[in-house]
Protein backbone atom coordinates (compact mmCIF):
# COMPACT_ATOMS: atom_id res chain seq x y z
CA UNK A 1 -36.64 -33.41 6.45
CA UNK A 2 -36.15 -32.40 10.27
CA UNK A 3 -36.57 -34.91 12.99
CA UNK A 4 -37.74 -33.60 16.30
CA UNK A 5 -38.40 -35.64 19.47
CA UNK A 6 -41.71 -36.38 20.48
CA UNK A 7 -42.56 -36.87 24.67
CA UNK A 8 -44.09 -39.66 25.65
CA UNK A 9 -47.46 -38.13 27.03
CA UNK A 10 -47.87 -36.54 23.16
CA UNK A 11 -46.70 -39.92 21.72
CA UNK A 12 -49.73 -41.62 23.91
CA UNK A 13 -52.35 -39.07 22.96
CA UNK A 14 -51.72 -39.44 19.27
CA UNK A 15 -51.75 -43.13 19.58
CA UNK A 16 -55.04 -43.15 21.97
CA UNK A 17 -56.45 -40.59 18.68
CA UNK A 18 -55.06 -43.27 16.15
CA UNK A 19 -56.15 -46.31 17.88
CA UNK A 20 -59.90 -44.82 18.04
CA UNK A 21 -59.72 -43.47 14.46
CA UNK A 22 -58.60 -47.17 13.27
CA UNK A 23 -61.73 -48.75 15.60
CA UNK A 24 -64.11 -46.30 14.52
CA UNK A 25 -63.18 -46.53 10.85
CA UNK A 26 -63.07 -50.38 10.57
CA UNK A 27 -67.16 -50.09 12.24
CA UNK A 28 -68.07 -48.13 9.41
CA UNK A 29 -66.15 -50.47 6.71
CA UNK A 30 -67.41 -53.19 8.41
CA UNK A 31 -71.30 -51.31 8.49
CA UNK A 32 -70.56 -50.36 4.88
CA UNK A 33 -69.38 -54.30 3.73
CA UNK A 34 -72.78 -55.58 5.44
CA UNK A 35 -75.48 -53.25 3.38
CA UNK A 36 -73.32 -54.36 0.47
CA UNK A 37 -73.42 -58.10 0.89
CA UNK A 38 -69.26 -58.16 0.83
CA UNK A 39 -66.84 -59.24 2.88
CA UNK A 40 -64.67 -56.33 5.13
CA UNK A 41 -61.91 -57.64 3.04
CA UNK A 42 -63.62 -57.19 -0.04
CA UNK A 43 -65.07 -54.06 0.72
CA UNK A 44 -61.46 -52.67 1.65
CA UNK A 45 -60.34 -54.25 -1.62
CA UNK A 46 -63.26 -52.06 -3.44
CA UNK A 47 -62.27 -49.35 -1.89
CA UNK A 48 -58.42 -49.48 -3.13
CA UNK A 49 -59.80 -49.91 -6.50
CA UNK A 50 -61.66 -46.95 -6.51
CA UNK A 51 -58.87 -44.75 -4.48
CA UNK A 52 -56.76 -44.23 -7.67
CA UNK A 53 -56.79 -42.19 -10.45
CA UNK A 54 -57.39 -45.12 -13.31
CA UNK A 55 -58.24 -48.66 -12.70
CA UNK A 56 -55.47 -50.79 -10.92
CA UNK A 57 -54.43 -54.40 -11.70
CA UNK A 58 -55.03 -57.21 -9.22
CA UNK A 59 -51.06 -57.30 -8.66
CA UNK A 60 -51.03 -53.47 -7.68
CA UNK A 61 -54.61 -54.21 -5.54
CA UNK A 62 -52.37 -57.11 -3.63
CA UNK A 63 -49.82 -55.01 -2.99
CA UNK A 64 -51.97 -52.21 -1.28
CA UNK A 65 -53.76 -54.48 0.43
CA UNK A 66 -50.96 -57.25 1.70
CA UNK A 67 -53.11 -59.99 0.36
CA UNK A 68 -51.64 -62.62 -1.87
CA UNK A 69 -52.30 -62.13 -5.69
CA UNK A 70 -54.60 -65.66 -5.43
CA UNK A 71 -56.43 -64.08 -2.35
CA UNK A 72 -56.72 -60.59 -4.27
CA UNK A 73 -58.01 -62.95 -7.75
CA UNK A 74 -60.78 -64.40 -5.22
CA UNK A 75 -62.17 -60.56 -3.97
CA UNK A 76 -61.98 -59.46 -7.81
CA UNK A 77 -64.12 -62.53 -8.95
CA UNK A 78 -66.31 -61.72 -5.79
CA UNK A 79 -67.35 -58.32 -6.71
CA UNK A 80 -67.14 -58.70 -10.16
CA UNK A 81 -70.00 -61.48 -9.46
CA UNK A 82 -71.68 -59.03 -7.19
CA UNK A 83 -71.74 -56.27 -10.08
CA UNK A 84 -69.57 -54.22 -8.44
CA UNK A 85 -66.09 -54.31 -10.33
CA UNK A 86 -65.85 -55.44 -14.50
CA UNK A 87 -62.20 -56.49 -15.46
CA UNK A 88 -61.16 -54.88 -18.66
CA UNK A 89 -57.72 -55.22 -20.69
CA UNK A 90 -55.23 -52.50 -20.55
CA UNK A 91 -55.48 -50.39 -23.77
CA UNK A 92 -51.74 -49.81 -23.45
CA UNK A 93 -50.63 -53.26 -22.67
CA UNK A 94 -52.77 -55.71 -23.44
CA UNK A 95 -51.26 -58.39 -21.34
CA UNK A 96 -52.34 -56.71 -18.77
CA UNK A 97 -56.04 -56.88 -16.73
CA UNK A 98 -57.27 -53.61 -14.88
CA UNK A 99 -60.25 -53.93 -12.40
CA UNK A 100 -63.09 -50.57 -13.22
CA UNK A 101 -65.78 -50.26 -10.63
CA UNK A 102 -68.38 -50.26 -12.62
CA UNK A 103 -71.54 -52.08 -13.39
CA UNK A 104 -74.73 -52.38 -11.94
CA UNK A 105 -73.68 -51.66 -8.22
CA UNK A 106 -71.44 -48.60 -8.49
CA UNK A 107 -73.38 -46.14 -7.94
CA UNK A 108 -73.88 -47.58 -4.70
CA UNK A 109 -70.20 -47.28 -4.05
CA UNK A 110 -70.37 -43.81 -5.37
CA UNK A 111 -72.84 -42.59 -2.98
CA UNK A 112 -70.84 -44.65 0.12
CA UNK A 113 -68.05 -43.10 -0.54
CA UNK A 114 -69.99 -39.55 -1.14
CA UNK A 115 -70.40 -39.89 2.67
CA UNK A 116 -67.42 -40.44 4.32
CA UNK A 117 -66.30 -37.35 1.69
CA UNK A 118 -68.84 -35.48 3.26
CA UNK A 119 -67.49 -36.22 6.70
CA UNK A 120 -64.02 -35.46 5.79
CA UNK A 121 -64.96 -32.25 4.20
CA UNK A 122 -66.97 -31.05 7.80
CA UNK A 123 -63.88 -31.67 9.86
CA UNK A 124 -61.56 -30.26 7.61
CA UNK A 125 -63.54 -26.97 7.37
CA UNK A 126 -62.33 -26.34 11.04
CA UNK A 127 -58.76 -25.47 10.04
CA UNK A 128 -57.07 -23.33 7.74
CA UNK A 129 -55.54 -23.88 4.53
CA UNK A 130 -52.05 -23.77 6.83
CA UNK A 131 -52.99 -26.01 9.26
CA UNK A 132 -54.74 -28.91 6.94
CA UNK A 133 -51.51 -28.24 5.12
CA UNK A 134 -49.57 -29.53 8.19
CA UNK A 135 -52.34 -32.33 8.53
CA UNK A 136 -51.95 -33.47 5.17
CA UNK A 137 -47.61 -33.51 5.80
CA UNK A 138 -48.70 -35.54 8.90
CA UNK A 139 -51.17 -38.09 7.14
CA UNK A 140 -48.50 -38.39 3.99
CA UNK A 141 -45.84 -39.40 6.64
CA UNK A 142 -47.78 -41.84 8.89
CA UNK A 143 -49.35 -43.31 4.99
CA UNK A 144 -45.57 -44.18 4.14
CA UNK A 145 -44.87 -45.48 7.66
CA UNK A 146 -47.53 -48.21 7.56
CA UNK A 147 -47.04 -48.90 3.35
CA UNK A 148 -43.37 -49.87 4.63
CA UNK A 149 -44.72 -51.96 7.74
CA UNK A 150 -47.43 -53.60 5.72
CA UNK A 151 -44.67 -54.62 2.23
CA UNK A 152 -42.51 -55.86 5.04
CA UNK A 153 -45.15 -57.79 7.30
């Protein structure tokens, strides 16, 4: 990977666009967590559950978010109470617990989520399949700059 220096005028713009993005992005979580009756930390939580491929434990759900795995236990029994999340054993490892969105609620996660795809999908339409590929390198790099600042924080 190549390294190249960045001048401070370009460093400031892409912070000013960062620092908006972040604002505007917790308003809609936080818009999003009030129509669903959840907290913005349980909302976020949701939304790490449904951001991987298969259902997550509450360890790997702490560890995304930087919440303790007692805090984490609290926003699983939350939304599982709120019909949003069921907790179901692992068929591989029985020890273990995975939390499934699912229940009566989730297609009302389904269709928030639907939205903000929808949004994506309109701004990425304005590039090419070159430049969302240098996007995506860029998003990928600042993702594993903040996972190391949050497992260190």
């Amino acid at each position: 990977m190549s390294e190249h220096d960045v001048p401070a005028e370009e460093l400031e713009r892409f912070s000013a666009h960062a620092r908006e993005t972040g604002a505007l992005t917790a308003l809609l979580h936080g818009r999003a967590a009030e129509r669903m009756g959840l907290s913005t930390t349980d909302e976020k939580c949701l939304g790490l559950a449904l951001a991987g491929d298969a259902p997550v434990t509450a360890g790997r759900m702490a560890e995304l978010s930087g919440l303790s795995t007692g805090a984490v236990t609290g926003v699983i029994d939350r939304l599982e109470r709120a019909g949003y999340v069921r907790r179901v054993r692992d068929p591989h490892d029985r020890r273990k617990v995975l939390v499934e969105v699912s229940g009566p609620r989730a297609d009302e996660v389904a269709a928030l989520f639907r939205d903000a795809a929808e949004v994506l999908e309109a701004a990425l339409r304005r590039f090419t399949p070159e430049e969302r590929a240098v996007v995506e390198r860029y998003q990928l790099a600042l993702l594993e700059a903040i996972r190391g600042r949050v497992a260190d924080a």
